[in-house]
Protein backbone atom coordinates (compact mmCIF):
# COMPACT_ATOMS: atom_id res chain seq x y z
CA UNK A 1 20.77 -20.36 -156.57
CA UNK A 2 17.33 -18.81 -158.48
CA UNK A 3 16.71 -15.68 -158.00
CA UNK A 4 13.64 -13.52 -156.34
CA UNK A 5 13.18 -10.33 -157.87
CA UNK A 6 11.38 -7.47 -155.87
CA UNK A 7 10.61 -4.35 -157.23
CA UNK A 8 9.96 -1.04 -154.98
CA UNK A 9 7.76 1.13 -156.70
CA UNK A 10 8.90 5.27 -156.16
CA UNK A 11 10.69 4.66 -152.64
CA UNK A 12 11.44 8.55 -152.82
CA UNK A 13 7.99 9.42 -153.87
CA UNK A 14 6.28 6.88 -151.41
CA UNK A 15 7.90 6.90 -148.36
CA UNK A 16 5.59 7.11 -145.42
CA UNK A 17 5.58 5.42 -141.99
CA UNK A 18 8.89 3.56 -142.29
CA UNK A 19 7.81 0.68 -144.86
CA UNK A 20 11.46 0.09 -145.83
CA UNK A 21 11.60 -2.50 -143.62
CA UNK A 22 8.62 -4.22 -145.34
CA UNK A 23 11.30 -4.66 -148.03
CA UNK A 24 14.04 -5.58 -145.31
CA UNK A 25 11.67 -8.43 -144.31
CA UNK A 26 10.95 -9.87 -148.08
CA UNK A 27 14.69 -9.82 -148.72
CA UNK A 28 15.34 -11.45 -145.34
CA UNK A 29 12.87 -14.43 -145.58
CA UNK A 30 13.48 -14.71 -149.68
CA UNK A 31 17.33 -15.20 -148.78
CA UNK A 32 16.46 -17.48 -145.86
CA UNK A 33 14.23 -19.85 -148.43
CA UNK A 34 17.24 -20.38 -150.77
CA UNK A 35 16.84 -17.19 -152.68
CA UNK A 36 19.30 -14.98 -154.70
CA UNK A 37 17.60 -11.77 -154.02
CA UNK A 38 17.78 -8.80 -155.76
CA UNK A 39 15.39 -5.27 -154.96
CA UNK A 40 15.08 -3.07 -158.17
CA UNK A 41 14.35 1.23 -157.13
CA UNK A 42 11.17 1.91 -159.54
CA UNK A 43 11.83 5.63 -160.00
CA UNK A 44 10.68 8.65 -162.33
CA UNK A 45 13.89 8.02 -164.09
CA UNK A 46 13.22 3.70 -164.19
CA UNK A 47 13.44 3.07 -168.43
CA UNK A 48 11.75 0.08 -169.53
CA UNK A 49 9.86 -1.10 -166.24
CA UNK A 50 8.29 -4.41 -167.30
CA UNK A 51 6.14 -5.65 -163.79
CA UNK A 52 6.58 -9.18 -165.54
CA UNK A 53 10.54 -9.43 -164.81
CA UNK A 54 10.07 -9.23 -160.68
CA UNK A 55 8.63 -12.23 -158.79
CA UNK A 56 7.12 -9.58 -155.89
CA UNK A 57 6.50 -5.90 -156.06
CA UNK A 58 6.15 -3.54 -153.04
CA UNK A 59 4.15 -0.52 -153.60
CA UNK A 60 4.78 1.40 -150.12
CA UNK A 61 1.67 4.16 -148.89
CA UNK A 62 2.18 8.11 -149.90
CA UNK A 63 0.46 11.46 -149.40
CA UNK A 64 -2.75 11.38 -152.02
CA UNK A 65 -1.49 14.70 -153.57
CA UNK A 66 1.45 12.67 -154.81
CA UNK A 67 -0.78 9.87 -156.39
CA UNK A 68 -1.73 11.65 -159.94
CA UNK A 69 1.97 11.84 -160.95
CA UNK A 70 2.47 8.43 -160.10
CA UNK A 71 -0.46 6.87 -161.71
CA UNK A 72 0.89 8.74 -165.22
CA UNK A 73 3.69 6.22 -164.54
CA UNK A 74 1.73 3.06 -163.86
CA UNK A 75 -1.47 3.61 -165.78
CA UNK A 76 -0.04 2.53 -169.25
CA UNK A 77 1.22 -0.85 -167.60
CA UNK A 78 -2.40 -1.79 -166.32
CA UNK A 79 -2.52 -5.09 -167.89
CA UNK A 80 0.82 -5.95 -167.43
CA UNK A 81 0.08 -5.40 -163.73
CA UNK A 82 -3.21 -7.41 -163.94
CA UNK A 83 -1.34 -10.21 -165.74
CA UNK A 84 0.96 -10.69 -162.85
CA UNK A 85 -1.58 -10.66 -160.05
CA UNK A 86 -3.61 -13.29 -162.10
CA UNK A 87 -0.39 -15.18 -162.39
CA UNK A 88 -0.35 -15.46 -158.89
CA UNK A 89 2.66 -12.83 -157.94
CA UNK A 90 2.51 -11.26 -155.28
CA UNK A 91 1.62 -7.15 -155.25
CA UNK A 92 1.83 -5.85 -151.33
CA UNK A 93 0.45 -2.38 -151.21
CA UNK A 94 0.35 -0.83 -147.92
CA UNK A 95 -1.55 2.42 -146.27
CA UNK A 96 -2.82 5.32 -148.31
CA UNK A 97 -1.03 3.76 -151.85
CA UNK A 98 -4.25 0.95 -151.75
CA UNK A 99 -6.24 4.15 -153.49
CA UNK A 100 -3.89 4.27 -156.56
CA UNK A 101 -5.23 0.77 -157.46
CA UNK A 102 -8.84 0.97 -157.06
CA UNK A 103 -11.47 3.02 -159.34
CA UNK A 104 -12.36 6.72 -157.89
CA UNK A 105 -10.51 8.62 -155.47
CA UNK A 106 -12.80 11.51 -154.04
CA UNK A 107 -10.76 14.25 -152.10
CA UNK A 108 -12.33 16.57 -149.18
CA UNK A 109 -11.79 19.84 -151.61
CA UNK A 110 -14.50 17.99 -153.76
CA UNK A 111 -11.92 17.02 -156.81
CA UNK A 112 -11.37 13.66 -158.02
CA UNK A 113 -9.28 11.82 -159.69
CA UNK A 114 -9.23 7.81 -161.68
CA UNK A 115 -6.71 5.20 -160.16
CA UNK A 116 -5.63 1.78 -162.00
CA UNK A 117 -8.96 0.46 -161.55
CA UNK A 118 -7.93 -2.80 -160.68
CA UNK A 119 -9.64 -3.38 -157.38
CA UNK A 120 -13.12 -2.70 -157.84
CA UNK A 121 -13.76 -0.30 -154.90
CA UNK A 122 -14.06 3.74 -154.48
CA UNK A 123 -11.86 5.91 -152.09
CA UNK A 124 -13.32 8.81 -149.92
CA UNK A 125 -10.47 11.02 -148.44
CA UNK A 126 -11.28 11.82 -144.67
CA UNK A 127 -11.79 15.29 -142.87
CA UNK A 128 -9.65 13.98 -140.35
CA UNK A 129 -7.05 11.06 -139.61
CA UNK A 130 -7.55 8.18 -137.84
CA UNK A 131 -4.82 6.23 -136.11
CA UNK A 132 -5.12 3.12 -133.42
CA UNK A 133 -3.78 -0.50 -133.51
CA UNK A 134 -5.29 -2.90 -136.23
CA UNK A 135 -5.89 -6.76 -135.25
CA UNK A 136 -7.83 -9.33 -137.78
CA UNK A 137 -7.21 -12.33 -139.47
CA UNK A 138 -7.17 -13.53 -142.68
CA UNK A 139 -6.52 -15.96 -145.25
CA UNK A 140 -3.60 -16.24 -147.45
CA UNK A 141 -1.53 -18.51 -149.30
CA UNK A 142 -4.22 -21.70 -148.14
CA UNK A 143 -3.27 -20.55 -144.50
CA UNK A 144 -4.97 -18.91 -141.69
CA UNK A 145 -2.94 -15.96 -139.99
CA UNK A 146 -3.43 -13.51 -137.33
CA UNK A 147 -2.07 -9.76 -138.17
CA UNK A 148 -1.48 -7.14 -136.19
CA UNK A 149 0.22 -3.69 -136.43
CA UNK A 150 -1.13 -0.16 -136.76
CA UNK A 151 -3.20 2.19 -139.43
CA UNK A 152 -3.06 5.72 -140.26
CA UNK A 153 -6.27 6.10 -142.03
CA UNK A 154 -6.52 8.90 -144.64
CA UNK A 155 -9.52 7.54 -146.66
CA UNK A 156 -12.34 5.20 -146.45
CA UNK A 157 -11.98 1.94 -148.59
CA UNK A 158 -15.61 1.10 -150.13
CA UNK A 159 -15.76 -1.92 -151.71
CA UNK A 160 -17.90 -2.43 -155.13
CA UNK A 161 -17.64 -6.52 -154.45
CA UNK A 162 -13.69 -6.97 -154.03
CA UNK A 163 -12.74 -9.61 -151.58
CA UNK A 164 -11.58 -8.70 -148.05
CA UNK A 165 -8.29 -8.97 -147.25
CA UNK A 166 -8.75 -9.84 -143.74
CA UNK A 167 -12.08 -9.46 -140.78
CA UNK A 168 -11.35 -7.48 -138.07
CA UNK A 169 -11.16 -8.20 -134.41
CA UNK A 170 -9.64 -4.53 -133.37
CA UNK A 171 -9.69 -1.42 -135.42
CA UNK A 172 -10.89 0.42 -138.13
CA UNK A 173 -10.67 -1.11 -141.65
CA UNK A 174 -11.38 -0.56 -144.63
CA UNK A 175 -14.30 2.37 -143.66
CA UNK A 176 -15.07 1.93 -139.93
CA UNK A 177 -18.43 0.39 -141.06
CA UNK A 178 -18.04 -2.81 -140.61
CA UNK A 179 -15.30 -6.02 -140.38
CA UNK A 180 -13.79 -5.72 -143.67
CA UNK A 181 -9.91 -4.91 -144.01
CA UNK A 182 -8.05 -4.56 -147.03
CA UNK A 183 -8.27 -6.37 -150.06
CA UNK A 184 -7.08 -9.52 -151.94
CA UNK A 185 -6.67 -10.56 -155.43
CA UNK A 186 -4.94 -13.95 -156.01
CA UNK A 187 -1.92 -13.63 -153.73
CA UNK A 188 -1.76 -9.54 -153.96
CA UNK A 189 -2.12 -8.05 -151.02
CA UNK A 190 -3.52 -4.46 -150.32
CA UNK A 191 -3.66 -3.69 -146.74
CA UNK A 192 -4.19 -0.83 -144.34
CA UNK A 193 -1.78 -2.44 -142.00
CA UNK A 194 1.34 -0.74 -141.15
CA UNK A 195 4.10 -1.44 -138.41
CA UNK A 196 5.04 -2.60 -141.15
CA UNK A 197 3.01 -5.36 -141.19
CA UNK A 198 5.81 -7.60 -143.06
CA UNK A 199 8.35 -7.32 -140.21
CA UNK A 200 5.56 -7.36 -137.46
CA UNK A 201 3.86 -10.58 -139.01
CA UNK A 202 6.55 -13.29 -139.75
CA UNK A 203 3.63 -15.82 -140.73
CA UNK A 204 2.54 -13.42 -143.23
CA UNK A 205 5.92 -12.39 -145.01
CA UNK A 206 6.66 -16.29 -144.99
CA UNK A 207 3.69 -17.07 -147.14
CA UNK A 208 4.16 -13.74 -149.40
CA UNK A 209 7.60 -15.76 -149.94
CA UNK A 210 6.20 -19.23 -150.40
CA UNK A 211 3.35 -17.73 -153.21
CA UNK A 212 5.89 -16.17 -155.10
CA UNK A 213 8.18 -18.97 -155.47
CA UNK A 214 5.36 -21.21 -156.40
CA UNK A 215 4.35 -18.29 -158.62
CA UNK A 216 7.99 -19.25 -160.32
CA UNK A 217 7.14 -22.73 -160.38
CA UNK A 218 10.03 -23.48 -157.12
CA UNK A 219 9.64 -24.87 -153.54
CA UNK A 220 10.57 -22.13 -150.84
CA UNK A 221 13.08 -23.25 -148.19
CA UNK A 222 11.96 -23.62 -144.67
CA UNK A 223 12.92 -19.98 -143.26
CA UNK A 224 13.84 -21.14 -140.05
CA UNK A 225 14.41 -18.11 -138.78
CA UNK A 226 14.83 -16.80 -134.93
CA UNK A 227 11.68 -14.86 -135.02
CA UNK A 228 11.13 -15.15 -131.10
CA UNK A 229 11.38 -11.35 -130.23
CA UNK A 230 8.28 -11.15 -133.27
CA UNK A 231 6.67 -13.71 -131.82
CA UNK A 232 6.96 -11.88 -128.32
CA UNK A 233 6.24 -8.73 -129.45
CA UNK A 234 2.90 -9.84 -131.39
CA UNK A 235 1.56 -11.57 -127.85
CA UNK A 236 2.32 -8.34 -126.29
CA UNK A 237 0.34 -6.64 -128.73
CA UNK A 238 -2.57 -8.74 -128.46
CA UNK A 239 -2.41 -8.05 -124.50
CA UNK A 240 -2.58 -4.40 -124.92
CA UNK A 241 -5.12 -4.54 -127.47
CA UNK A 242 -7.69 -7.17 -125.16
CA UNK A 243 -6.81 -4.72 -122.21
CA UNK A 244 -8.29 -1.52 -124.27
CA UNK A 245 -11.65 -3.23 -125.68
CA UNK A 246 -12.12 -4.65 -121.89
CA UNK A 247 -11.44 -1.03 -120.65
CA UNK A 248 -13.90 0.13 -123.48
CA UNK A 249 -16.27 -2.16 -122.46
CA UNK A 250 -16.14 -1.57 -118.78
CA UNK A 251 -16.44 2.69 -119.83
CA UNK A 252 -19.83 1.61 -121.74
CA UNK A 253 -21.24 -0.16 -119.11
């Protein structure tokens, strides 16, 4: 059986909104496709991290005051990390974290600070947080998928010409601006979404898994999977969502 390596960058340092079980979910559908599958704990005390030995990494969101001492960590494996998202591995970054891997990150108190630079977009910490349901779809993988879950925004996302991750039918995004969510590179995702969006969004974890096993040069297995109490929830979720922009609408008029 070949193995799918995951690595889960600072799980004690990063560990906001319950995005575990985004790693649950890749272990789950990576075993399901034929996968030996084997998560690696990036920590402070990791020797020798090479980005190039894992077939997916998960880089889970964190408060911004933590991102500085993290970036010392990541900033001398740049190209490394650009050499596997151009190889067509999969990098999932989720909530606040998406700031560590763009160019600027501008706090409220007026400091500032450089991230990896490799999506070409600024961040803008926020006075205040935003929170409400997130709905778009997007692209991935040579598919067409719906997502939805939730975001926590702590920052606006401006983009200097990076490729949207997904357009928005319900939320906020990437600066409350306009339609834009996220960002993609390749197959690397980096995505406001929480829920987290990997357990929420079956479609979406099973094409993370497909990309990285053609990343490795291997056919994924079909994941048949019961995923009926996903699928039920996610219809639910679309209800609820409808019902509040009709609500909205109605308040407007």
């Amino acid at each position: 059986m070949s193995k799918m390596k995951i690595a889960w960058l600072f799980p004690d340092t990063l560990y906001l909104h319950g995005e575990r079980g985004n790693i649950l979910a890749l272990e789950r559908y990576a075993e399901a496709a034929g996968f030996d599958t084997e998560t690696v704990r990036i920590t402070f005390d990791t020797q020798d991290f090479d980005p190039l030995d894992y077939n997916i990494i998960f880089c889970p969101p964190g408060e911004i005051t933590s991102f500085p001492v993290v970036l010392e960590k990541l900033r001398p494996l740049k190209d490394k990390f650009l050499e596997f998202i151009e190889a067509g591995r999969p990098l999932i970054v989720t909530g606040t974290s998406m700031a560590m891997w763009c160019e600027e990150v501008r706090r409220t108190d007026g400091s500032s600070f450089s991230g990896m630079g490799i999506i070409a977009a600024d961040v803008s910490e926020n006075e205040e947080v935003y929170g409400d349901d997130i709905w778009y779809t997007c692209e991935y993988n040579g598919n067409q998928i719906e997502v939805i879950g939730c975001q926590i925004q702590m920052a606006d996302f401006i983009s200097k010409g990076e490729a949207a991750f997904g357009k928005l039918k319900y939320g906020y995004g990437n600066t409350g601006n306009d339609r834009a969510e996220g960002f993609i590179r390749k197959n690397s995702i980096f995505t406001n979404t929480l829920g987290p969006v990997l357990v929420a969004n079956p479609e979406l974890t099973k094409n993370v898994i497909k990309a990285a096993a053609a990343a490795k040069g291997e056919e994924a297995g079909t994941m048949d999977l019961d995923t009926s109490i996903e699928e039920s929830s996610f219809e639910v979720k679309k209800q609820f969502i409808s019902t509040k922009v009709t609500r909205l609408k109605n308040c407007l008029d």
